[in-house]
ModelCIF file with pLDDT and N, C-alpha, C, O atoms, coordinates in Angstrom:
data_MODEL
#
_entry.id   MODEL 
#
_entity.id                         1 
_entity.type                       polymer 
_entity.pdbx_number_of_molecules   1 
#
_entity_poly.entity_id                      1 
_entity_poly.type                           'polypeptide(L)' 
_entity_poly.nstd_linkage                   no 
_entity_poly.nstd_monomer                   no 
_entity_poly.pdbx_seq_one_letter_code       
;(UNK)(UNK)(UNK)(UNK)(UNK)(UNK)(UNK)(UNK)(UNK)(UNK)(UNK)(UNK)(UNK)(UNK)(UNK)(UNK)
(UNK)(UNK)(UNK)(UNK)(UNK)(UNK)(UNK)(UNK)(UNK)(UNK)(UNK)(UNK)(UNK)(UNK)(UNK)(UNK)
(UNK)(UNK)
;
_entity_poly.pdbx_seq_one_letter_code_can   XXXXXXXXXXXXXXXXXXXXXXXXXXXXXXXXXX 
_entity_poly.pdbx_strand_id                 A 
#
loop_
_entity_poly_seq.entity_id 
_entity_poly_seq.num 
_entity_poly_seq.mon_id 
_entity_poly_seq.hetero 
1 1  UNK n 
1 2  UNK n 
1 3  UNK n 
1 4  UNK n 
1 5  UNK n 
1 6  UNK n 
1 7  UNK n 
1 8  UNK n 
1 9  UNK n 
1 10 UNK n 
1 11 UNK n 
1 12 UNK n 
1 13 UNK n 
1 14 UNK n 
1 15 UNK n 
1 16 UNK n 
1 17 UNK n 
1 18 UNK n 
1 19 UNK n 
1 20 UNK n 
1 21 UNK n 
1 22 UNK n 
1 23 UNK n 
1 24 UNK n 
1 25 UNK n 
1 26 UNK n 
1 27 UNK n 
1 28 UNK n 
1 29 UNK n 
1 30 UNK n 
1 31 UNK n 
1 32 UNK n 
1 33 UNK n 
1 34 UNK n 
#
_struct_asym.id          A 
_struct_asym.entity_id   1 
#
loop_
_ma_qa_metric.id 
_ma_qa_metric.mode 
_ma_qa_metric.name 
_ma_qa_metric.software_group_id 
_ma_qa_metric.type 
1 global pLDDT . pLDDT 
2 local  pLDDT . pLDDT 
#
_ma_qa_metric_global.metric_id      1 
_ma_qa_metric_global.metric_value   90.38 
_ma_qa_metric_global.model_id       1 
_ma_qa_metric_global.ordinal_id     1 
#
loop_
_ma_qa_metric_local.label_asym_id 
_ma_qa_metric_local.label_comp_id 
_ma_qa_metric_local.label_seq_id 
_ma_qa_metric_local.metric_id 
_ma_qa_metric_local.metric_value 
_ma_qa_metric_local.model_id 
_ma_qa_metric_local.ordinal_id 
A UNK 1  2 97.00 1 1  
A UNK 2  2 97.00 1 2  
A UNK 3  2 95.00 1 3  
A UNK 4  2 97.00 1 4  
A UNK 5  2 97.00 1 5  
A UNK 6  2 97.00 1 6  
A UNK 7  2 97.00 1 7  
A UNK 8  2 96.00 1 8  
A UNK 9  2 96.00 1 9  
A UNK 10 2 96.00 1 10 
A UNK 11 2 96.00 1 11 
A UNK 12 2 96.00 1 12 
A UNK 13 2 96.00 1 13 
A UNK 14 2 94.00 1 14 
A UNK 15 2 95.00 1 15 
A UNK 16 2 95.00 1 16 
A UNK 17 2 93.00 1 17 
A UNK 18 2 92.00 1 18 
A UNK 19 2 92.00 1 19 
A UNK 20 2 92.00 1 20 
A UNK 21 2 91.00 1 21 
A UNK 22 2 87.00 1 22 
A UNK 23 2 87.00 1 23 
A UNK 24 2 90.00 1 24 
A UNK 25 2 83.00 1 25 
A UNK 26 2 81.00 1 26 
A UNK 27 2 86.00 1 27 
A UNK 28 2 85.00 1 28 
A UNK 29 2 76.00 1 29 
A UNK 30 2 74.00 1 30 
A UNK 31 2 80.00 1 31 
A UNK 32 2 79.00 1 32 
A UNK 33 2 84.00 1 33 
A UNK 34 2 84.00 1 34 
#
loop_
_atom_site.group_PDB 
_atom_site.id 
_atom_site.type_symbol 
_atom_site.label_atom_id 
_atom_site.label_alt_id 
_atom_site.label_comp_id 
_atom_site.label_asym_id 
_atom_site.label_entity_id 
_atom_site.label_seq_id 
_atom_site.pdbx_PDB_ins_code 
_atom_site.Cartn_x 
_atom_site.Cartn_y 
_atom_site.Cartn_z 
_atom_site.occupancy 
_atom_site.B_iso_or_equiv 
_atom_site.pdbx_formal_charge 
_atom_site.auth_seq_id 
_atom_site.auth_comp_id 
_atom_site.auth_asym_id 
_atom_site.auth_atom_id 
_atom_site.pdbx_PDB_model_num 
ATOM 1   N N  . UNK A 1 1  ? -0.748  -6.143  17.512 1.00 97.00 ? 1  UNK A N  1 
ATOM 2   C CA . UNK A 1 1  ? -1.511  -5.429  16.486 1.00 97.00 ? 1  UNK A CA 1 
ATOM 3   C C  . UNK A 1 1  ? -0.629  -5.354  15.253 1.00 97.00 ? 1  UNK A C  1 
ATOM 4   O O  . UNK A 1 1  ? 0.353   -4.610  15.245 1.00 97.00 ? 1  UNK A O  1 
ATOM 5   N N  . UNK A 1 2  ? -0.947  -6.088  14.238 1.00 97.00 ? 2  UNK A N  1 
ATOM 6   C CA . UNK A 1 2  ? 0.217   -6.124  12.934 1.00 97.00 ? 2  UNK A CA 1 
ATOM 7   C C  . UNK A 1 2  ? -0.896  -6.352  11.677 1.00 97.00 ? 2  UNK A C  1 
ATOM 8   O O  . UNK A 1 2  ? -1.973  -6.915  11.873 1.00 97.00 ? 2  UNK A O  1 
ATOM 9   N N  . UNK A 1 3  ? -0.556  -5.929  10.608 1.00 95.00 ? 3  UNK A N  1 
ATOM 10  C CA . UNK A 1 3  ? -1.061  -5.701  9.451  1.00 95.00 ? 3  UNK A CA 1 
ATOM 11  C C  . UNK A 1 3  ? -1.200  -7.340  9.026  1.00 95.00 ? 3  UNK A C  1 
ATOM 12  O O  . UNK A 1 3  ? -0.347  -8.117  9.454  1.00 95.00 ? 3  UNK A O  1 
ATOM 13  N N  . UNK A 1 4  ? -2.307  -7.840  8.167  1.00 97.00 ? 4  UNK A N  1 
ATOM 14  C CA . UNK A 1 4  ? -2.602  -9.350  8.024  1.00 97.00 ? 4  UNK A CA 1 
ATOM 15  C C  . UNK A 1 4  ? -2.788  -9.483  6.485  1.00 97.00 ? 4  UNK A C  1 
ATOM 16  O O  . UNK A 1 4  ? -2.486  -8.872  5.460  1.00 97.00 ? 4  UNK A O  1 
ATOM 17  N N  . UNK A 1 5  ? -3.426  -10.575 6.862  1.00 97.00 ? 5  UNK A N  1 
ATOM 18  C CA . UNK A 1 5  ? -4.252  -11.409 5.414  1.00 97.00 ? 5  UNK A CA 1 
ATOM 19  C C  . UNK A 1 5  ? -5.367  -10.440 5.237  1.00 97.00 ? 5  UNK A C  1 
ATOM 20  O O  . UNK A 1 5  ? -6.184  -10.396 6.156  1.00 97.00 ? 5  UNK A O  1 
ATOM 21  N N  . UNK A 1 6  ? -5.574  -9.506  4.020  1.00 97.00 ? 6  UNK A N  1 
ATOM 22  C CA . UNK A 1 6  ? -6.980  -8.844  3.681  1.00 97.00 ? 6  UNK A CA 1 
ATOM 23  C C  . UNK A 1 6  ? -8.132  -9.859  3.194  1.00 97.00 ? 6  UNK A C  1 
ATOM 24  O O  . UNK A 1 6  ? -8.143  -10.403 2.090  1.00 97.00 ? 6  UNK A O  1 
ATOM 25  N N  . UNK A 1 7  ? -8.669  -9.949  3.754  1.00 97.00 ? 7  UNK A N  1 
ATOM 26  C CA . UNK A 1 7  ? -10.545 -10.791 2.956  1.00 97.00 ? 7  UNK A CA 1 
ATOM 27  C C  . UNK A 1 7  ? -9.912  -10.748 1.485  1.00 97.00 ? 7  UNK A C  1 
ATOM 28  O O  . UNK A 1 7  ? -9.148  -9.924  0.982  1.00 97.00 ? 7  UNK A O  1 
ATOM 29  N N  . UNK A 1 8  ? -10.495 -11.929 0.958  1.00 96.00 ? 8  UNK A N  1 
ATOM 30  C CA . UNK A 1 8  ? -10.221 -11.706 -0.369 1.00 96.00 ? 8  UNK A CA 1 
ATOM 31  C C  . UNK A 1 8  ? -10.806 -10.787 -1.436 1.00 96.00 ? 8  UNK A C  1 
ATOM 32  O O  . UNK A 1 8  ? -10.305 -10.501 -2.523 1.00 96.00 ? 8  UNK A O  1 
ATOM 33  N N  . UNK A 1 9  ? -12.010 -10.363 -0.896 1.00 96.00 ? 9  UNK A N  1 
ATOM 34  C CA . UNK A 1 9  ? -12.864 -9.312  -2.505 1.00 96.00 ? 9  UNK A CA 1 
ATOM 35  C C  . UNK A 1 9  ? -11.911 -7.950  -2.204 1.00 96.00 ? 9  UNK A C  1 
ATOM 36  O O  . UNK A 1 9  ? -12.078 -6.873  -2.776 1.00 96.00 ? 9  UNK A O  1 
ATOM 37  N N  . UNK A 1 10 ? -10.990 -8.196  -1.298 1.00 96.00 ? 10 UNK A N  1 
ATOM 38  C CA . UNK A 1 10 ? -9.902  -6.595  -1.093 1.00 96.00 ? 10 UNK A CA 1 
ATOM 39  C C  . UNK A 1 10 ? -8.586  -6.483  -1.855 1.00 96.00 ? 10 UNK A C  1 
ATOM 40  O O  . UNK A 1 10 ? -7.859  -5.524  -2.115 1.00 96.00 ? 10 UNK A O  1 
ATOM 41  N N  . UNK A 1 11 ? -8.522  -7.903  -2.147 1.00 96.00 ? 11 UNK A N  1 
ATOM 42  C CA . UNK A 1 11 ? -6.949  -8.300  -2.227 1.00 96.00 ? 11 UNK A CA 1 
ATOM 43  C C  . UNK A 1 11 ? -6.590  -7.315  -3.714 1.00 96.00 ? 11 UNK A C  1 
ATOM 44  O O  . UNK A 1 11 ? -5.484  -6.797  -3.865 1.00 96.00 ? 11 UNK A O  1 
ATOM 45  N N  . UNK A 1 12 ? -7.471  -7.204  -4.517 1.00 96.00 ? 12 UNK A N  1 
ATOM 46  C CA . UNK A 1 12 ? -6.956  -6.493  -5.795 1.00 96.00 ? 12 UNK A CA 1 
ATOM 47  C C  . UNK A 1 12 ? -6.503  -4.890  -5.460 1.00 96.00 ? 12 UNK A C  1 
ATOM 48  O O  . UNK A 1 12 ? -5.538  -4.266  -5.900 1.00 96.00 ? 12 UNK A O  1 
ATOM 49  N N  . UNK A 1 13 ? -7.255  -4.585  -4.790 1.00 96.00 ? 13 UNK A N  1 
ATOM 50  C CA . UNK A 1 13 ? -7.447  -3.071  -4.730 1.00 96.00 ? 13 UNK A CA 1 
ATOM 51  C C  . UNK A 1 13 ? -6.385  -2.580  -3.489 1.00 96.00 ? 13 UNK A C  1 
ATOM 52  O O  . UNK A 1 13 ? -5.667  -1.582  -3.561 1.00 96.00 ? 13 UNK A O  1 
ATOM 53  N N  . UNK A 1 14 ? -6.434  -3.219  -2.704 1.00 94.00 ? 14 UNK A N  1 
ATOM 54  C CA . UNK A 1 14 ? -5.447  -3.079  -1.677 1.00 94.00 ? 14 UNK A CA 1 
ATOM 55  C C  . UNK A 1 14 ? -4.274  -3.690  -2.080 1.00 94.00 ? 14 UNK A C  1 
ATOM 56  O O  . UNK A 1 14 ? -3.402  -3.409  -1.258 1.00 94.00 ? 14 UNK A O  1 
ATOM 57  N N  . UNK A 1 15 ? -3.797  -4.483  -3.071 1.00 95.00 ? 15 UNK A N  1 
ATOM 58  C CA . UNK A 1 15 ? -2.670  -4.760  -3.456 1.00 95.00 ? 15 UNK A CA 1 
ATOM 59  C C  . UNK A 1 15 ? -2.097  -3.235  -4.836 1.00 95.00 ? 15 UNK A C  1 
ATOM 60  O O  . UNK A 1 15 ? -0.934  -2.837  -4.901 1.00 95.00 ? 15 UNK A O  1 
ATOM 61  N N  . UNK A 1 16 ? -2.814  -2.891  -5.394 1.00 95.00 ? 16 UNK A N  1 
ATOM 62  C CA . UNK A 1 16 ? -3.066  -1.412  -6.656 1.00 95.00 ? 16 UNK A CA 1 
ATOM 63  C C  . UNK A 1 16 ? -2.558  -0.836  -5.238 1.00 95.00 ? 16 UNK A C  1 
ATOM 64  O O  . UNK A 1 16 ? -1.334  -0.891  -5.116 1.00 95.00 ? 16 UNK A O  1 
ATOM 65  N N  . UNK A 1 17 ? -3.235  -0.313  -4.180 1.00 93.00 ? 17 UNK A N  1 
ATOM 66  C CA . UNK A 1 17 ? -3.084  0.785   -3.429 1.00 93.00 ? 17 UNK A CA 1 
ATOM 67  C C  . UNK A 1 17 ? -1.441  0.599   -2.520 1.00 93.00 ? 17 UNK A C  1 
ATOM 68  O O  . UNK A 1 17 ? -0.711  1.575   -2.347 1.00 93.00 ? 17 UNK A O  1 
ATOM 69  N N  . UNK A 1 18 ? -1.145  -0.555  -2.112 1.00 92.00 ? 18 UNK A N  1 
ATOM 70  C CA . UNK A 1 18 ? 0.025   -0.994  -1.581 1.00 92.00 ? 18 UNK A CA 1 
ATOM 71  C C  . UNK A 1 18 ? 1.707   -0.700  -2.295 1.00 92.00 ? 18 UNK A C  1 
ATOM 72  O O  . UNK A 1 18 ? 2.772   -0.362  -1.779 1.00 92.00 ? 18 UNK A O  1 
ATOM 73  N N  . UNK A 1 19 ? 1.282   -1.029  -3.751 1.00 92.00 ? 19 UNK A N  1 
ATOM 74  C CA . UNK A 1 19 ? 2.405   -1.067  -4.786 1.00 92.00 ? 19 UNK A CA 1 
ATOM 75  C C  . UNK A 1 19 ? 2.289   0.085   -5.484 1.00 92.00 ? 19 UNK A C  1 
ATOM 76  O O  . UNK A 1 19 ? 3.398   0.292   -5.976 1.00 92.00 ? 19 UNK A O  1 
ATOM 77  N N  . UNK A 1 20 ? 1.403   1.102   -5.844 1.00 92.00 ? 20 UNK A N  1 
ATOM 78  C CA . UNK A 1 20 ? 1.094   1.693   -6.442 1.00 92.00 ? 20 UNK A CA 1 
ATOM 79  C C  . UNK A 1 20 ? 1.428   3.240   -5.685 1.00 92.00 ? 20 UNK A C  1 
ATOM 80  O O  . UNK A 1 20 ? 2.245   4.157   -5.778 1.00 92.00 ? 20 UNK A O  1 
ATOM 81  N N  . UNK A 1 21 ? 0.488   2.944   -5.065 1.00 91.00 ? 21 UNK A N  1 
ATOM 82  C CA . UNK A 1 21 ? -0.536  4.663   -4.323 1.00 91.00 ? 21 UNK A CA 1 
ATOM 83  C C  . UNK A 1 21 ? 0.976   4.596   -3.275 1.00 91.00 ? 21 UNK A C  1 
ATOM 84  O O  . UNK A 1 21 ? 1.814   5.491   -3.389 1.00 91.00 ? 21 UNK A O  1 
ATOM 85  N N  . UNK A 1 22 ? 1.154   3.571   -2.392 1.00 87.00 ? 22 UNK A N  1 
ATOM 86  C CA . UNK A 1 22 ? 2.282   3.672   -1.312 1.00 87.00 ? 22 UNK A CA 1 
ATOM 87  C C  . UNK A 1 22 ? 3.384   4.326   -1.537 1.00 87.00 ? 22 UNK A C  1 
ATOM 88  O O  . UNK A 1 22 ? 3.948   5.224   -0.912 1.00 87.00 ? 22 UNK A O  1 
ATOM 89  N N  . UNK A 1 23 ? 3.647   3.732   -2.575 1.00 87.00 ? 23 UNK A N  1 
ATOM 90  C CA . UNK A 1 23 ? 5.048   3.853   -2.696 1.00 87.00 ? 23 UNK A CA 1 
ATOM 91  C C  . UNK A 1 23 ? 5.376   5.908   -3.442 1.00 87.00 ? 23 UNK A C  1 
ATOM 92  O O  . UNK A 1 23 ? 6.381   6.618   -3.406 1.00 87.00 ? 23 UNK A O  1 
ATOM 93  N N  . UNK A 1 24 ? 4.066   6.131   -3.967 1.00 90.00 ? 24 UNK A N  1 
ATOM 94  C CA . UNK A 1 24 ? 4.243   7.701   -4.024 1.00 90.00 ? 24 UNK A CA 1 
ATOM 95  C C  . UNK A 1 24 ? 4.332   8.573   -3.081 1.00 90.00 ? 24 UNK A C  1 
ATOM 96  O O  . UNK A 1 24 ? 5.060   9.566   -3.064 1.00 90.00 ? 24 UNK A O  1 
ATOM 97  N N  . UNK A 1 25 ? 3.457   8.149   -2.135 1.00 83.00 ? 25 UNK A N  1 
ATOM 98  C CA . UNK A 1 25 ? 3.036   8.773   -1.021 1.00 83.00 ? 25 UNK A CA 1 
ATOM 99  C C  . UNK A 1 25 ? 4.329   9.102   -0.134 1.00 83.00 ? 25 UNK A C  1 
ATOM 100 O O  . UNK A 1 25 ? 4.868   10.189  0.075  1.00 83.00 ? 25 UNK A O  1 
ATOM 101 N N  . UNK A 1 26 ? 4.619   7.964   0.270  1.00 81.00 ? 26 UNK A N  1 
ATOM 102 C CA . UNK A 1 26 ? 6.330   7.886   0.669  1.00 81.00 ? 26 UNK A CA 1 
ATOM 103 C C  . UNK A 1 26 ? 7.755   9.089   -0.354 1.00 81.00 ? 26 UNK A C  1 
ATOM 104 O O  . UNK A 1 26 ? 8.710   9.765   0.029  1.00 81.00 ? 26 UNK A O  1 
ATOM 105 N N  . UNK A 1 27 ? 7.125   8.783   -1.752 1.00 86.00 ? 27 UNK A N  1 
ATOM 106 C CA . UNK A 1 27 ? 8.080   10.228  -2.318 1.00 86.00 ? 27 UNK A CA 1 
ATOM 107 C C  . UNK A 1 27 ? 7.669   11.580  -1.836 1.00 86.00 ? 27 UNK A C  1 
ATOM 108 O O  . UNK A 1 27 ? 8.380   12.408  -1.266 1.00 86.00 ? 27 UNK A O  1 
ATOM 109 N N  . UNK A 1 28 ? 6.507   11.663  -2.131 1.00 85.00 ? 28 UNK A N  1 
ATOM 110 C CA . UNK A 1 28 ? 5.713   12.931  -2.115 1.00 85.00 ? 28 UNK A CA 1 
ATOM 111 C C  . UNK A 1 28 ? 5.977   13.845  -0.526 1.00 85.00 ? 28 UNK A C  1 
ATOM 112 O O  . UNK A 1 28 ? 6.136   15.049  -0.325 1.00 85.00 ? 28 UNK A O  1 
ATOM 113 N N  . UNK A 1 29 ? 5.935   12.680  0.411  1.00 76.00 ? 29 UNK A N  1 
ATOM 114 C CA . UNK A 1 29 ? 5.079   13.156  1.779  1.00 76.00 ? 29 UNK A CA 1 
ATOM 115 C C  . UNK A 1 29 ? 7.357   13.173  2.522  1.00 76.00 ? 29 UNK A C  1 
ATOM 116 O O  . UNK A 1 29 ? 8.046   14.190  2.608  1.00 76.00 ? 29 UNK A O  1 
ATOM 117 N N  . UNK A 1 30 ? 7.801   11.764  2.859  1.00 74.00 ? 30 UNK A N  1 
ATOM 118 C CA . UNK A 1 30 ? 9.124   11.270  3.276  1.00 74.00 ? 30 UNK A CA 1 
ATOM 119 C C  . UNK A 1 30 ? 10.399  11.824  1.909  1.00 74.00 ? 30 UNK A C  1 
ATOM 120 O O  . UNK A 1 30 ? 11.604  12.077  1.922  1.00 74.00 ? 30 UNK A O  1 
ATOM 121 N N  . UNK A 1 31 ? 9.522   11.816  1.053  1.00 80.00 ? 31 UNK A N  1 
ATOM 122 C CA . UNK A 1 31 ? 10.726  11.547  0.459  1.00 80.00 ? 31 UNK A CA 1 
ATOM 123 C C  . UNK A 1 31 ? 11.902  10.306  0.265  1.00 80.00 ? 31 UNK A C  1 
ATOM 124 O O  . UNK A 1 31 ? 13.119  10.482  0.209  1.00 80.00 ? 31 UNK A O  1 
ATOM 125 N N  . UNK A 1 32 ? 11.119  8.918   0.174  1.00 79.00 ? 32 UNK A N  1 
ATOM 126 C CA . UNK A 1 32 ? 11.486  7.900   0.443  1.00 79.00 ? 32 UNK A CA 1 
ATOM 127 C C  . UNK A 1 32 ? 10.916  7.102   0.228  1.00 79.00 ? 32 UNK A C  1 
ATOM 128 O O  . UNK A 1 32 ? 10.467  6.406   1.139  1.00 79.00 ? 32 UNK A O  1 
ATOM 129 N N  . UNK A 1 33 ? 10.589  6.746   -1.502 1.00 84.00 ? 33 UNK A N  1 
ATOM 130 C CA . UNK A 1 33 ? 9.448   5.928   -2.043 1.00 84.00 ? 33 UNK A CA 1 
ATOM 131 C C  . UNK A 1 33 ? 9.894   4.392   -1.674 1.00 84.00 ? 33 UNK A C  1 
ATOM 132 O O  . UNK A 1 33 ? 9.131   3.439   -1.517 1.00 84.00 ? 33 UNK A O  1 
ATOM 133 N N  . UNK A 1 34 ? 11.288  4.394   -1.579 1.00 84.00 ? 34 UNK A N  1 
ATOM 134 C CA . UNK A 1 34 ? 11.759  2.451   -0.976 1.00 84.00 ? 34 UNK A CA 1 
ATOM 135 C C  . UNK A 1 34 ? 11.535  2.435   -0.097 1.00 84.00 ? 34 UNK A C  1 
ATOM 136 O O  . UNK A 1 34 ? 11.695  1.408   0.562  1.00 84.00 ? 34 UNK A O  1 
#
């Protein structure tokens, strides 16, 4: 079970949410946006 290739009509929005939204979440929540 491992994370893949998204369909392509996803790839924009899930790439915004990956680089974007992730990497806060990780400050906010871990404390460990790298």
């Amino acid at each position: 079970l491992e994370f893949s290739k998204v369909a392509k009509p996803l790839e924009k929005i899930y790439d915004w949410y990956s680089f974007k939204v992730l990497p806060q979440l990780g400050r906010l929540v871990a404390g460990d946006p790298a």
